[in-house]
Structure formats: C-alpha cells, structure tokens
N, C-alpha and C. Protein backbone atom coordinates (compact mmCIF):
# COMPACT_ATOMS: atom_id res chain seq x y z
N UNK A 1 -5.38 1.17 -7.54
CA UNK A 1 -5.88 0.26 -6.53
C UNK A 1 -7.32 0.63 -6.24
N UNK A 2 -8.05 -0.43 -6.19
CA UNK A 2 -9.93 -0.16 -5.67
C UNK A 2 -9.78 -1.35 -4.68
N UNK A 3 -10.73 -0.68 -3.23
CA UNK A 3 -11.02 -1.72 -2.67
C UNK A 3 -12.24 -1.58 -2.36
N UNK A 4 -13.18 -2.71 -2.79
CA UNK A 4 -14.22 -2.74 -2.70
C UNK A 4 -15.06 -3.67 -1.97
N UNK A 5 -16.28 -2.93 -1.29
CA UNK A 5 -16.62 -3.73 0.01
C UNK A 5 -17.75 -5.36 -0.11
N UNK A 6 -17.51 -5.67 -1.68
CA UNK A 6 -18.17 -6.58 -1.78
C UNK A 6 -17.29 -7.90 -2.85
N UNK A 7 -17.63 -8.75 -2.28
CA UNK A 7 -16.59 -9.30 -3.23
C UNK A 7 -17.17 -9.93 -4.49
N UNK A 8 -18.26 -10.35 -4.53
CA UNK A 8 -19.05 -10.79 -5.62
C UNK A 8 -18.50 -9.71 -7.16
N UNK A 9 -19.32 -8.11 -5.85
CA UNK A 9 -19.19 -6.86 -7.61
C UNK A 9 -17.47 -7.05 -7.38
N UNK A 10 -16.81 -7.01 -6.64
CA UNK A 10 -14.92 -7.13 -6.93
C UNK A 10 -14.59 -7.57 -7.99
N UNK A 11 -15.44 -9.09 -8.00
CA UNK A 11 -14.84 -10.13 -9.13
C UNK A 11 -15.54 -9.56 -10.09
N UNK A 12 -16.62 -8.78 -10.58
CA UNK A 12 -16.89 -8.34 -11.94
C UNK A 12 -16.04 -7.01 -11.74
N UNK A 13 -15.60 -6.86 -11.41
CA UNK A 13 -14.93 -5.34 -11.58
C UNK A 13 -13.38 -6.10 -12.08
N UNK A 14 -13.45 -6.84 -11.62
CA UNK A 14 -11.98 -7.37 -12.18
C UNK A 14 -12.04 -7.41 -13.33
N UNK A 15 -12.80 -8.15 -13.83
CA UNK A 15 -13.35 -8.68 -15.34
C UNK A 15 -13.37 -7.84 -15.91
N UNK A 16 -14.12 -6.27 -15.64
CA UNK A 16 -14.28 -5.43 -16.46
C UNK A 16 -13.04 -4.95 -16.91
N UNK A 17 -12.44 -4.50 -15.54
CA UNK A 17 -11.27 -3.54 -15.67
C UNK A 17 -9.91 -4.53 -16.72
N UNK A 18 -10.14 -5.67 -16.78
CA UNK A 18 -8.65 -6.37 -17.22
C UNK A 18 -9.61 -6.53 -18.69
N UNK A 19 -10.39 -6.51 -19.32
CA UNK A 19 -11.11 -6.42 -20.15
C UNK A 19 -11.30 -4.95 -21.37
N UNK A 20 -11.21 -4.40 -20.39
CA UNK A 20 -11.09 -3.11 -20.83
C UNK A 20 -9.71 -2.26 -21.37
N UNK A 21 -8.49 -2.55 -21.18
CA UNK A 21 -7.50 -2.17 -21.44
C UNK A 21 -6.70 -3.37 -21.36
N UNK A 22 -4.84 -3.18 -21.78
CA UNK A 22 -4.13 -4.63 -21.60
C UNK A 22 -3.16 -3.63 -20.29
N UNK A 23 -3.85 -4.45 -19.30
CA UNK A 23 -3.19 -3.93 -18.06
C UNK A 23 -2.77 -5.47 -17.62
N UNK A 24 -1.69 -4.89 -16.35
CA UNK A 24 -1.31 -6.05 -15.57
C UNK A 24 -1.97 -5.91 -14.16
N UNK A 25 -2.82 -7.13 -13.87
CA UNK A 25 -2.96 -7.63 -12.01
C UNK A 25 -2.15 -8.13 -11.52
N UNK A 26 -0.96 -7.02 -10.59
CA UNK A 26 -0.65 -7.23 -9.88
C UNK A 26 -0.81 -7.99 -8.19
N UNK A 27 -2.51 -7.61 -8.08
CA UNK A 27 -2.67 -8.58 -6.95
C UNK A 27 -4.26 -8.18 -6.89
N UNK A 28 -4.82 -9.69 -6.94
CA UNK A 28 -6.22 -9.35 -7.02
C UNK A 28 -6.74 -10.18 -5.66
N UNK A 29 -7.86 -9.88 -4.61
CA UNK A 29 -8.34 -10.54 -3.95
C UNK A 29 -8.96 -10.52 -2.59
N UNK A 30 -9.38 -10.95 -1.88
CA UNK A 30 -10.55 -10.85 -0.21
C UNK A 30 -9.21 -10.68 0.51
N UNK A 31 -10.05 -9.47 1.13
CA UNK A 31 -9.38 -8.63 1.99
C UNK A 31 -9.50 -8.33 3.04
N UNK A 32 -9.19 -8.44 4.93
CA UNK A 32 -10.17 -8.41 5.95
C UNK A 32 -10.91 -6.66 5.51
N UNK A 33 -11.83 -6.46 6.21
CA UNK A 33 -13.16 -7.75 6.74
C UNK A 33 -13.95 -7.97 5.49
N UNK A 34 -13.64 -8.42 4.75
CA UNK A 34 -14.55 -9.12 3.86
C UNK A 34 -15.25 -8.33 2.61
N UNK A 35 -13.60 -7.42 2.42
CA UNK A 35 -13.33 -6.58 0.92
C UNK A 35 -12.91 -7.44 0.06
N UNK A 36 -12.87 -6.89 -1.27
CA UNK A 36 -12.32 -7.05 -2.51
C UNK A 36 -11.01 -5.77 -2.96
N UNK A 37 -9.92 -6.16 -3.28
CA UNK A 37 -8.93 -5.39 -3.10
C UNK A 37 -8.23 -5.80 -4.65
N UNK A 38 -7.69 -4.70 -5.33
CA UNK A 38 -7.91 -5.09 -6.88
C UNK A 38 -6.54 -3.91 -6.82
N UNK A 39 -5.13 -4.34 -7.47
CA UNK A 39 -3.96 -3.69 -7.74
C UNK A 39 -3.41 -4.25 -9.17
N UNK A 40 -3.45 -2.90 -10.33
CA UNK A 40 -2.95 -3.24 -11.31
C UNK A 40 -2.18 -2.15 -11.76
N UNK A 41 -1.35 -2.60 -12.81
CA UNK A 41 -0.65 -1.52 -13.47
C UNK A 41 -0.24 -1.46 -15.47
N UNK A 42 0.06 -0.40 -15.96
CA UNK A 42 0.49 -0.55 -17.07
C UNK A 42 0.85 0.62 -17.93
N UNK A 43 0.86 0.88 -18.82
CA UNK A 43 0.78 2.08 -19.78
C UNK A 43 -0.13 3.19 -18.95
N UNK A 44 0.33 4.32 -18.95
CA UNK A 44 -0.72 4.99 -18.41
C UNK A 44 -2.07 5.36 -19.00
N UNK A 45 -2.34 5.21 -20.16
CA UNK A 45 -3.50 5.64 -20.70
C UNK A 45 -4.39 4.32 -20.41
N UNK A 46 -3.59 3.20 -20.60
CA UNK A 46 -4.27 1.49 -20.63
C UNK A 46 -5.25 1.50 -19.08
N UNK A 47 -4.00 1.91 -18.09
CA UNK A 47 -4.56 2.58 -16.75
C UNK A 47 -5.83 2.93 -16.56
N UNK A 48 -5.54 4.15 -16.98
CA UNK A 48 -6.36 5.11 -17.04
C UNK A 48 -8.04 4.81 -16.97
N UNK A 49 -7.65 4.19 -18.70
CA UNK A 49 -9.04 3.34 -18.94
C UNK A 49 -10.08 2.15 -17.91
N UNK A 50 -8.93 1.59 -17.87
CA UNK A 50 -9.73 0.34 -16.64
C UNK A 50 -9.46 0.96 -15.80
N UNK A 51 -9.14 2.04 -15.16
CA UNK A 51 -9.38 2.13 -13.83
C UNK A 51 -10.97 3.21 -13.98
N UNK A 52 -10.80 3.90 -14.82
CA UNK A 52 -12.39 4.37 -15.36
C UNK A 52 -13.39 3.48 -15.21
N UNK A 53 -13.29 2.63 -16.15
CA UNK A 53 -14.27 1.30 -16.35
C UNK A 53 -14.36 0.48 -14.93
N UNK A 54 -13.17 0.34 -14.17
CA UNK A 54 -13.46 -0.14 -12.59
C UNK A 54 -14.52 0.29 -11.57
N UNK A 55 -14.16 1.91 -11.94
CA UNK A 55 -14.80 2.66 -10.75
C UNK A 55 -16.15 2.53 -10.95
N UNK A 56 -16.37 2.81 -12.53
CA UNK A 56 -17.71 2.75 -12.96
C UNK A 56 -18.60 1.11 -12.41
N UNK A 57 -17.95 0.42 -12.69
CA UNK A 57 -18.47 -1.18 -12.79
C UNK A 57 -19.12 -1.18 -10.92
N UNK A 58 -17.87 -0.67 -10.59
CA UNK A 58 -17.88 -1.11 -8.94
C UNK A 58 -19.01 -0.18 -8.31
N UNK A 59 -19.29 1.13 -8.53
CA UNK A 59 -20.24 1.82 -8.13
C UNK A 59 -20.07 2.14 -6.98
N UNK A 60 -21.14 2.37 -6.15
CA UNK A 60 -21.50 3.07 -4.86
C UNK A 60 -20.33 2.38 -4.05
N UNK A 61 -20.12 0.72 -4.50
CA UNK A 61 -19.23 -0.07 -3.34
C UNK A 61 -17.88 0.47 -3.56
N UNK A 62 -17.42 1.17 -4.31
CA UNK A 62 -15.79 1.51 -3.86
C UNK A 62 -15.91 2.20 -2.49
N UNK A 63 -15.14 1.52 -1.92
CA UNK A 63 -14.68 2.23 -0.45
C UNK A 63 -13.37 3.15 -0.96
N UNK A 64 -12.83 2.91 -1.27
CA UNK A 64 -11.36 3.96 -1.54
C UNK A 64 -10.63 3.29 -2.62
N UNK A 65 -10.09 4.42 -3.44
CA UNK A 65 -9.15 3.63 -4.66
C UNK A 65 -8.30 4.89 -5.06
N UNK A 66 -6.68 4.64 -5.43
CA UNK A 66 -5.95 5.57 -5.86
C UNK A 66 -5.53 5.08 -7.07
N UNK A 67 -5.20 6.55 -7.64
CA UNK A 67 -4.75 6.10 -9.71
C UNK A 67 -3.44 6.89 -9.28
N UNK A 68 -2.08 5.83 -9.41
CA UNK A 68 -0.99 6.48 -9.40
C UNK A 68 -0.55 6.41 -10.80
N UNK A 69 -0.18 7.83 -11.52
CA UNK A 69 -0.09 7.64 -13.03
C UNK A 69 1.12 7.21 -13.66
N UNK A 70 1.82 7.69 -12.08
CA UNK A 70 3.57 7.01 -12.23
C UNK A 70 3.89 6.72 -10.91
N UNK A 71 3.81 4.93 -10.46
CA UNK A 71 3.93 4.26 -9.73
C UNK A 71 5.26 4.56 -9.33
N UNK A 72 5.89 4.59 -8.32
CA UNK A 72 7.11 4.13 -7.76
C UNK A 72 7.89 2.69 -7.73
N UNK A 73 8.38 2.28 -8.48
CA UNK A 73 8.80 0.99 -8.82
C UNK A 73 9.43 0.15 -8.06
N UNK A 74 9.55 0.54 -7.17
CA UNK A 74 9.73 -0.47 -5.78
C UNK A 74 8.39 -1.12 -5.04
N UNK A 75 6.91 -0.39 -5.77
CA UNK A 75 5.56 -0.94 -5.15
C UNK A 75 5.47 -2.25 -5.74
N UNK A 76 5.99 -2.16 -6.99
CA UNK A 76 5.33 -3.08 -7.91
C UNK A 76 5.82 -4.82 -7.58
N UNK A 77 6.98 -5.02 -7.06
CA UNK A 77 7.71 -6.09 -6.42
C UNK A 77 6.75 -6.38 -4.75
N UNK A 78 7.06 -5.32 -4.13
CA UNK A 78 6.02 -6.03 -3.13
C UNK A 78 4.77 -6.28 -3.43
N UNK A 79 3.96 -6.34 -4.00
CA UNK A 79 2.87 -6.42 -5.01
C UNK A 79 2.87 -8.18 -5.45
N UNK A 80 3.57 -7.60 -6.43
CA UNK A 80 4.28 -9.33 -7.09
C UNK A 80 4.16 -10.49 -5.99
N UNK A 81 5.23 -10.24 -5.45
CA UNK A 81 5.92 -11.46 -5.18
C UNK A 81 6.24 -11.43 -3.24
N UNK A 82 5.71 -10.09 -2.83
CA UNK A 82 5.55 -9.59 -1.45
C UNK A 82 7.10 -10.01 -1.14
N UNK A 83 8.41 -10.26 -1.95
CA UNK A 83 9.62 -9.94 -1.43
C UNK A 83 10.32 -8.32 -1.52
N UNK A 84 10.74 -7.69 -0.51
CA UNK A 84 11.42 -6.43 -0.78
C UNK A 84 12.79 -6.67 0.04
N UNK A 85 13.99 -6.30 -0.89
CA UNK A 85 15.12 -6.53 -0.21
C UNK A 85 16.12 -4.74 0.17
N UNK A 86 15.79 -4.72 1.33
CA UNK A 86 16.39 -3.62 1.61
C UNK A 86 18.00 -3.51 1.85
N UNK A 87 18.29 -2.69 1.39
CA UNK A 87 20.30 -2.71 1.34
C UNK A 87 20.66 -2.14 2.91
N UNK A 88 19.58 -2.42 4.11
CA UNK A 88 20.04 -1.93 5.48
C UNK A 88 20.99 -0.71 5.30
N UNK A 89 20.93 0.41 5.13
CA UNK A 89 21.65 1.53 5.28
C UNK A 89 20.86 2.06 6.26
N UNK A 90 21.81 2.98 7.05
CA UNK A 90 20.87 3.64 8.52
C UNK A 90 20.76 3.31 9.15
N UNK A 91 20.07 3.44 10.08
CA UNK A 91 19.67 2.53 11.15
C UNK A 91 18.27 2.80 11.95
N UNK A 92 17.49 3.51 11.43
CA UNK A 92 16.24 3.87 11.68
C UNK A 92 15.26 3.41 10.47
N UNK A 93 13.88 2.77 12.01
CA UNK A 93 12.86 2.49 11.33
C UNK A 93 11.35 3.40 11.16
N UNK A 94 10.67 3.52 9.95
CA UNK A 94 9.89 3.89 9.64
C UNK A 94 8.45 3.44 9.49
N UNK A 95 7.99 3.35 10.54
CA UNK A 95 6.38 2.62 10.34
C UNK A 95 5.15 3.69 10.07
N UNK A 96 4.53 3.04 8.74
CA UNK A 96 2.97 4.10 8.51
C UNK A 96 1.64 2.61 8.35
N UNK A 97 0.83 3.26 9.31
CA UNK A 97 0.09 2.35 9.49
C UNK A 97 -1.52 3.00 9.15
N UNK A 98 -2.25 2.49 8.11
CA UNK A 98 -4.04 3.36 7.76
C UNK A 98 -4.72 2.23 7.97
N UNK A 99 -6.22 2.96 7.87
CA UNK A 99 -7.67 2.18 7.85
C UNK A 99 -7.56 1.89 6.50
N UNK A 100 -6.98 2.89 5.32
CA UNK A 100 -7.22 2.94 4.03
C UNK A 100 -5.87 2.44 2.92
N UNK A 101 -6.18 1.23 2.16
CA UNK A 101 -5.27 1.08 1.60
C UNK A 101 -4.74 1.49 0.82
N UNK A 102 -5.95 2.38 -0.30
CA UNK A 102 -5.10 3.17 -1.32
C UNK A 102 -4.49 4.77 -0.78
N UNK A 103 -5.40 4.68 0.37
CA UNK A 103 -4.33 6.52 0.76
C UNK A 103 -2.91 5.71 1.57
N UNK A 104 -2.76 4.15 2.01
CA UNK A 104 -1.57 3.77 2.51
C UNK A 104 -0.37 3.75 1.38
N UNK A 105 -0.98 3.16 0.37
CA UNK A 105 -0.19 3.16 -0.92
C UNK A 105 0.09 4.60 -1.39
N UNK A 106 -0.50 5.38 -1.56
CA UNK A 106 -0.37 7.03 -1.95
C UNK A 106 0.77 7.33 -1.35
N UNK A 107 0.37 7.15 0.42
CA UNK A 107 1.45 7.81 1.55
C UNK A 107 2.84 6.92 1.08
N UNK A 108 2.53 5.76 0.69
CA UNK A 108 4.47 5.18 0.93
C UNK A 108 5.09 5.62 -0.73
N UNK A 109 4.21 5.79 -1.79
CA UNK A 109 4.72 6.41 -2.67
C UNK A 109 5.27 7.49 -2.78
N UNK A 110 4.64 8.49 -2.33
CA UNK A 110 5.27 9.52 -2.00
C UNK A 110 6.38 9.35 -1.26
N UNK A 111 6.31 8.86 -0.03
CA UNK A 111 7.95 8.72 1.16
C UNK A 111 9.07 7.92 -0.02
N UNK A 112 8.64 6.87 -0.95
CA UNK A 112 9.77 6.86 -1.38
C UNK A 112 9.92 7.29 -2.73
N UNK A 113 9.05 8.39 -3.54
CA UNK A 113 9.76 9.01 -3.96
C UNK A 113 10.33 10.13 -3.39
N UNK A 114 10.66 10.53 -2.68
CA UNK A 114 10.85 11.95 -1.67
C UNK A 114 12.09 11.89 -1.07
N UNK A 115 12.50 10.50 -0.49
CA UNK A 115 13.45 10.10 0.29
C UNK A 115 13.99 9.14 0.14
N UNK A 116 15.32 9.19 0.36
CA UNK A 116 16.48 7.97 0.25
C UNK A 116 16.33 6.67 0.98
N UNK A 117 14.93 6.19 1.26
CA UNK A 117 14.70 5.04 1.84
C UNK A 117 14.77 3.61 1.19
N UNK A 118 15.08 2.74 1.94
CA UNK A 118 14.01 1.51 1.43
C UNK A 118 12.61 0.60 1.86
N UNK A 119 12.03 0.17 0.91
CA UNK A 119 10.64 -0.69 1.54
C UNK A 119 11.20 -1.26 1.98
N UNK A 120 11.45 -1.62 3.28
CA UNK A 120 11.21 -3.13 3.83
C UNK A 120 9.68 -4.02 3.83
N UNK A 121 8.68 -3.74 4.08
CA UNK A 121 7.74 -4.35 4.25
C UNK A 121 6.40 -3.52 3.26
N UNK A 122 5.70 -4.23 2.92
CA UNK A 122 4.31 -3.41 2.30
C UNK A 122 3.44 -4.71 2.40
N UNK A 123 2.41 -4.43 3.62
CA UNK A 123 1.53 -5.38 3.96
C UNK A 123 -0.09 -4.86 3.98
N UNK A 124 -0.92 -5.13 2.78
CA UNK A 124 -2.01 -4.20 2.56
C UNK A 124 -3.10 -5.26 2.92
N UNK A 125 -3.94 -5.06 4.29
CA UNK A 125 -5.42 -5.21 4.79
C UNK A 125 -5.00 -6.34 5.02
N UNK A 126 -3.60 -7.25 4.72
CA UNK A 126 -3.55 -9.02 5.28
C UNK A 126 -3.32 -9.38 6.13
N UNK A 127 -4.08 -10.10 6.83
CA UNK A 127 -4.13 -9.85 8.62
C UNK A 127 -3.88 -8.82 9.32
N UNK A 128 -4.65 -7.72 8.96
CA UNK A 128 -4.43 -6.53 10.15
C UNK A 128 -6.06 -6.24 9.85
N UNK A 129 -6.58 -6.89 9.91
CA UNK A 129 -8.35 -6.59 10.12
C UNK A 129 -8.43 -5.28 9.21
N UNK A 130 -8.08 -5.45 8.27
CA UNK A 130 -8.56 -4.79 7.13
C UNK A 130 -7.55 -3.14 6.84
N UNK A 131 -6.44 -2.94 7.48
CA UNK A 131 -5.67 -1.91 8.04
C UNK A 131 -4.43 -2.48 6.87
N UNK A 132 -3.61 -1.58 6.83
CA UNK A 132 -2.59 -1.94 5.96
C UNK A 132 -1.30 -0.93 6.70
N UNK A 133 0.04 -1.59 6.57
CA UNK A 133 0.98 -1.13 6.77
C UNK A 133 2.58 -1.29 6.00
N UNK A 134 3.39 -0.20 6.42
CA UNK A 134 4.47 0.07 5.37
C UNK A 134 5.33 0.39 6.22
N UNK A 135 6.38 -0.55 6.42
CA UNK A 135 7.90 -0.10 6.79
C UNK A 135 9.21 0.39 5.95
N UNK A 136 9.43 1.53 6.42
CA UNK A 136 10.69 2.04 5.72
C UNK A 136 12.15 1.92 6.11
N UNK A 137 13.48 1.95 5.64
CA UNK A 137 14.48 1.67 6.90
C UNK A 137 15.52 2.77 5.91
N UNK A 138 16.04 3.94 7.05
CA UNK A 138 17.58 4.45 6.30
C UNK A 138 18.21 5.26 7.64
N UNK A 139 18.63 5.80 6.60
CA UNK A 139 19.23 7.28 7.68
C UNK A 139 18.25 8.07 8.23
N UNK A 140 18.83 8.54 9.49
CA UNK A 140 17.60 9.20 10.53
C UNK A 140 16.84 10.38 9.79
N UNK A 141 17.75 11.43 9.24
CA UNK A 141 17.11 12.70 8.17
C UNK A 141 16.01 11.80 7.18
N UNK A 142 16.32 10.67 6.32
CA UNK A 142 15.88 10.06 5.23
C UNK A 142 14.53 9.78 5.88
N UNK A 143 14.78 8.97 6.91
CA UNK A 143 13.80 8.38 6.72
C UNK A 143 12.39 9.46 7.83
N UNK A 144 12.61 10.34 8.32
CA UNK A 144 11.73 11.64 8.86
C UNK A 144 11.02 12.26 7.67
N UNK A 145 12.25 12.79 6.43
CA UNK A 145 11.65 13.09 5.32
C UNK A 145 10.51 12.01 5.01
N UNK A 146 10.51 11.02 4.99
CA UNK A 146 9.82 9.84 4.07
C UNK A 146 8.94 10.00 5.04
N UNK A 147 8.36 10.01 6.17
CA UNK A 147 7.47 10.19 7.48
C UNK A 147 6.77 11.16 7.02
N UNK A 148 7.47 12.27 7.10
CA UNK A 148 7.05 13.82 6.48
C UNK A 148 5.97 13.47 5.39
N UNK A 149 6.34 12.94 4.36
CA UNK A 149 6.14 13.05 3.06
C UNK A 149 4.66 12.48 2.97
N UNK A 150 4.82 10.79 3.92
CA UNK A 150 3.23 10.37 4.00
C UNK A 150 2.39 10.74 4.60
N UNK A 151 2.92 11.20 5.57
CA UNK A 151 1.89 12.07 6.77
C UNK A 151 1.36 13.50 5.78
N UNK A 152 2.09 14.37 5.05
CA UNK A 152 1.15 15.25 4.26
C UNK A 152 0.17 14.70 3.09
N UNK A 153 0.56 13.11 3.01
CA UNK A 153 -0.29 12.68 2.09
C UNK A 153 -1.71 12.26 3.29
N UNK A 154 -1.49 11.75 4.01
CA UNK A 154 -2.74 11.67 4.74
C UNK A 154 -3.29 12.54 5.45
N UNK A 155 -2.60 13.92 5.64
CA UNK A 155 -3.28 15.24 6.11
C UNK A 155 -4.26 15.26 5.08
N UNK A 156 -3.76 15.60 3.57
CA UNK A 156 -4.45 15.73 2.26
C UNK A 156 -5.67 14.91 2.24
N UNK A 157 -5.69 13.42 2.15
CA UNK A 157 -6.77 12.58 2.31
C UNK A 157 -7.80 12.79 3.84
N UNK A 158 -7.35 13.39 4.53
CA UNK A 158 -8.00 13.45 5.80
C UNK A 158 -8.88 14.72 5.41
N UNK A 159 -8.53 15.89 4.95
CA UNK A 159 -8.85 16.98 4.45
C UNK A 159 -10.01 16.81 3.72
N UNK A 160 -9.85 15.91 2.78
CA UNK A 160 -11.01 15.58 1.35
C UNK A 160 -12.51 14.65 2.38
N UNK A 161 -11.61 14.43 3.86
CA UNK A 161 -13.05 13.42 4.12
C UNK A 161 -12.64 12.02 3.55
N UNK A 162 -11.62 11.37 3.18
CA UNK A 162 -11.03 10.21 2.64
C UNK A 162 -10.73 9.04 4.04
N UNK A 163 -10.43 9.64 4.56
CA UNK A 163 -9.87 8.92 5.93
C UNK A 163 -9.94 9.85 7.32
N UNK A 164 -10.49 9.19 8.05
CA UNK A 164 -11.11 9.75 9.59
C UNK A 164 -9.53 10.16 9.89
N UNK A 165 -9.76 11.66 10.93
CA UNK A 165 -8.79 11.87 11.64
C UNK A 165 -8.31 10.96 12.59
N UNK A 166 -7.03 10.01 12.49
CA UNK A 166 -6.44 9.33 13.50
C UNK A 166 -6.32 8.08 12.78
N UNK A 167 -6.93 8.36 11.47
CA UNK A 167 -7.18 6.47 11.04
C UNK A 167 -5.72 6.13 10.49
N UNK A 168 -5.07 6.97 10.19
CA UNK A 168 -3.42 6.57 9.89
C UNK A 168 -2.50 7.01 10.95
N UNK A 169 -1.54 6.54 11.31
CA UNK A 169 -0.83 6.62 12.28
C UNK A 169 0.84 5.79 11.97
N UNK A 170 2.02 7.24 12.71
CA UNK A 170 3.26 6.92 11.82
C UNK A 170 3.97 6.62 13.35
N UNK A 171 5.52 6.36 13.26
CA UNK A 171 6.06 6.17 14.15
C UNK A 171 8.14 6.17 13.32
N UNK A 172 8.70 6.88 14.16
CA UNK A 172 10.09 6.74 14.03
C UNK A 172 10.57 6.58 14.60
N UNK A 173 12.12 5.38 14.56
CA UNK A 173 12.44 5.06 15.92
C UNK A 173 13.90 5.06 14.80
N UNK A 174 14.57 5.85 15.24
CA UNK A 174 15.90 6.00 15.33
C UNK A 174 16.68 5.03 16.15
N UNK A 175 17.94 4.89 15.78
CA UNK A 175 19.03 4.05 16.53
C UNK A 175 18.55 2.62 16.73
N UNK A 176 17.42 2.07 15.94
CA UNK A 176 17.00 0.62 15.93
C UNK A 176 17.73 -0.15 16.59
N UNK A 177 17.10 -0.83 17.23
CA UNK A 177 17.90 -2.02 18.05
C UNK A 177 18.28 -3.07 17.12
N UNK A 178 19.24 -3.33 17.12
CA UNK A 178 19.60 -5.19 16.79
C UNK A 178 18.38 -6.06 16.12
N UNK A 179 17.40 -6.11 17.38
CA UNK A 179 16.37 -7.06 17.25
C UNK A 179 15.34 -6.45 16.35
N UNK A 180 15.22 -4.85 16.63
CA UNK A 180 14.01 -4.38 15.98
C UNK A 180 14.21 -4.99 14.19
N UNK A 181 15.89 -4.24 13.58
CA UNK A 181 15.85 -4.71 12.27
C UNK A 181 15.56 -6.37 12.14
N UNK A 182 15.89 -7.04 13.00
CA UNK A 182 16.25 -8.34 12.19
C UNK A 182 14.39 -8.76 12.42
N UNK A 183 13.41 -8.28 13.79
CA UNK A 183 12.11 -8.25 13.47
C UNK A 183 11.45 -8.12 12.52
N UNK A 184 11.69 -6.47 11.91
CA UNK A 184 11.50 -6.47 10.50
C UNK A 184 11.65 -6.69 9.14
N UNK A 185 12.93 -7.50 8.98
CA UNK A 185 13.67 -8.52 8.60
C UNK A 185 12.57 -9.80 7.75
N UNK A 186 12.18 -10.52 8.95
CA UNK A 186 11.20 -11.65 8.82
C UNK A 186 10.00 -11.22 8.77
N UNK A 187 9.88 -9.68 8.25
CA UNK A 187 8.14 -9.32 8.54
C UNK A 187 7.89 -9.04 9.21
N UNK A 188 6.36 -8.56 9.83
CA UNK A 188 6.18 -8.07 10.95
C UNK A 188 4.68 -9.42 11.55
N UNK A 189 4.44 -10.19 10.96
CA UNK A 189 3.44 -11.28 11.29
C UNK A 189 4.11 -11.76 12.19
N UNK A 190 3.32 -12.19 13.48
CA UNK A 190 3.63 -12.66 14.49
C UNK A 190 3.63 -14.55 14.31
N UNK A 191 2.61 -15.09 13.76
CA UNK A 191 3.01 -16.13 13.55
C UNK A 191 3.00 -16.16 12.06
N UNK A 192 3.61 -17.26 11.24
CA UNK A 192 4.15 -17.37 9.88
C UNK A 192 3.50 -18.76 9.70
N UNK A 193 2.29 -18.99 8.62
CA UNK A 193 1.29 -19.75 8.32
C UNK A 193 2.27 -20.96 7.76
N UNK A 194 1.68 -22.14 8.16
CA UNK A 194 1.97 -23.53 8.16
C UNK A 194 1.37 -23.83 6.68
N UNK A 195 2.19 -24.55 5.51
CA UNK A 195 1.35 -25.13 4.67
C UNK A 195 2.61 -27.11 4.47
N UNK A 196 1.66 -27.49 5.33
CA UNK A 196 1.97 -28.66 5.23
C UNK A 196 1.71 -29.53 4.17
C-alpha cells in the first residue's frame, strides 16, 4: 500500500507500478484530504518489484506505504469488494483507529494473524478525513490479543517517527450490546450514500 499526497504523481505511480510487474490493484484511488491511495497484491517477488518502482516513481510525495510480503487473506476481500462476513463468535468488539493507512493495515494484519478474530469492517481514509479504521469481533481473550498485537505494531511505527504519538487509537468493549453488533453489522457510516 502507498499513499500518496498528490494525486496527479498517484496516477503515474499507478502506471508505473502495474507496468512494472503482473500484479493485481486491488483498490486504486482519492483519498480524504486529497491523497492518492494505491493497494495491490501478487507473487511476492512481482510485489516486490512494483512496489520498488512505486516508491521510486512517487518520490518525496509518499506519505506512508507498507510491503506486506505475506498478506493476511482476509485483507484482500475487504479490499475487493469492501464485503467481510464475520461468523459472530464472542461477543466483544475490537476497534483500531490511525492517521496512517498503511501502519492501519500493518496493525490489523498482524491482530489477525495473531488471533482468533474476525474482520468485520476495514474502512481505509473513506470518509474519516483521511483516518482509517478496523473492526474486529470474537472472544474477549481473542480479541485483547488482536488489540495487543496492533497496538505493538503502532508502538513500532511510532518508534521509527512513522506516526505521531496518539495518532492511532484502540478500544475494547467486551459483552457488546445487541445494538453495538448489529451497528457494526451495517458498517460503521452514519449515513449510507444514495445512488438514485
């Protein structure tokens, strides 16, 4: 993932990077406030390459970008097709919320490889003024581990100077109410866009 703060160089960075290796774009496009946000995947070496050739193309403007060399395969569907169907086990919810989308993506990779969770939600910079967030849902242990897991990923990025202290922020709420799941259920967008 690169997100980059211009969208003009975005769209040649696209070009380059899907040019450069036979990768898949998973989700290419303007991002609040008025990024370029570029998610692909494939072979890891194919990777590798365009994400080389990305960084290079994009220059000074990458704001933040992560190379996961082995994705967690539950990203790749919310990605797609932004459906994730969680099998409701547990009853506790897991919210991780960053300034940064690829240390947000890092952090929920890790929580679910680490822990017996599921995605419910993966909503990156779209309508949250440029912020991205990730809901998890299981068992109370599961899903603390999975908390655990992203929060040392954003200690780590906070450490490197990647993301300001405070710019990610988690929350667990055990014993979910009724309403909370079926909230997160339909997403977490408050209103749900009209296409008449």
């Amino acid at each position: 993932m690169l997100q980059i703060a211009d969208v003009p160089r975005g769209l040649r960075t696209l070009d380059a990077l899907v040019k450069e290796a036979p990768v898949e774009v998973l989700a290419a496009g303007t991002v609040q406030p008025g990024h370029y946000l570029i998610v692909f995947g494939g072979q890891v070496e194919a990777v590798v390459l365009s994400f080389e050739r990305a960084s290079s193309t994009a220059g000074d403007l990458v704001l933040d970008s992560v190379l996961l060399a082995d994705a967690e395969p539950r990203l790749v569907p919310a990605f797609r097709d932004g459906v994730v169907r969680p099998t409701w086990q547990g009853d506790t919810l897991g919210v991780v919320q960053s300034s940064s989308c690829p240390v947000l993506l890092a952090a929920v990779d890790a929580a679910l490889k680490g822990a017996q969770v599921d995605l419910v939600e993966l909503r990156v910079a779209d309508g949250l003024g440029g912020r991205s967030l990730a809901t998890v849902w299981g068992a109370v242990h599961d899903v603390e581990a999975a908390i655990e897991l992203a929060c040392s990923v954003i200690t780590r990025e906070e450490g490197k100077g990647r993301l300001a202290r405070g710019a990610a922020t988690t929350s667990i709420i055990p014993n979910a109410d009724a309403d909370v799941q079926r909230a997160v259920s339909l997403g977490t967008r408050f209103s749900r866009e009209w296409r008449g």
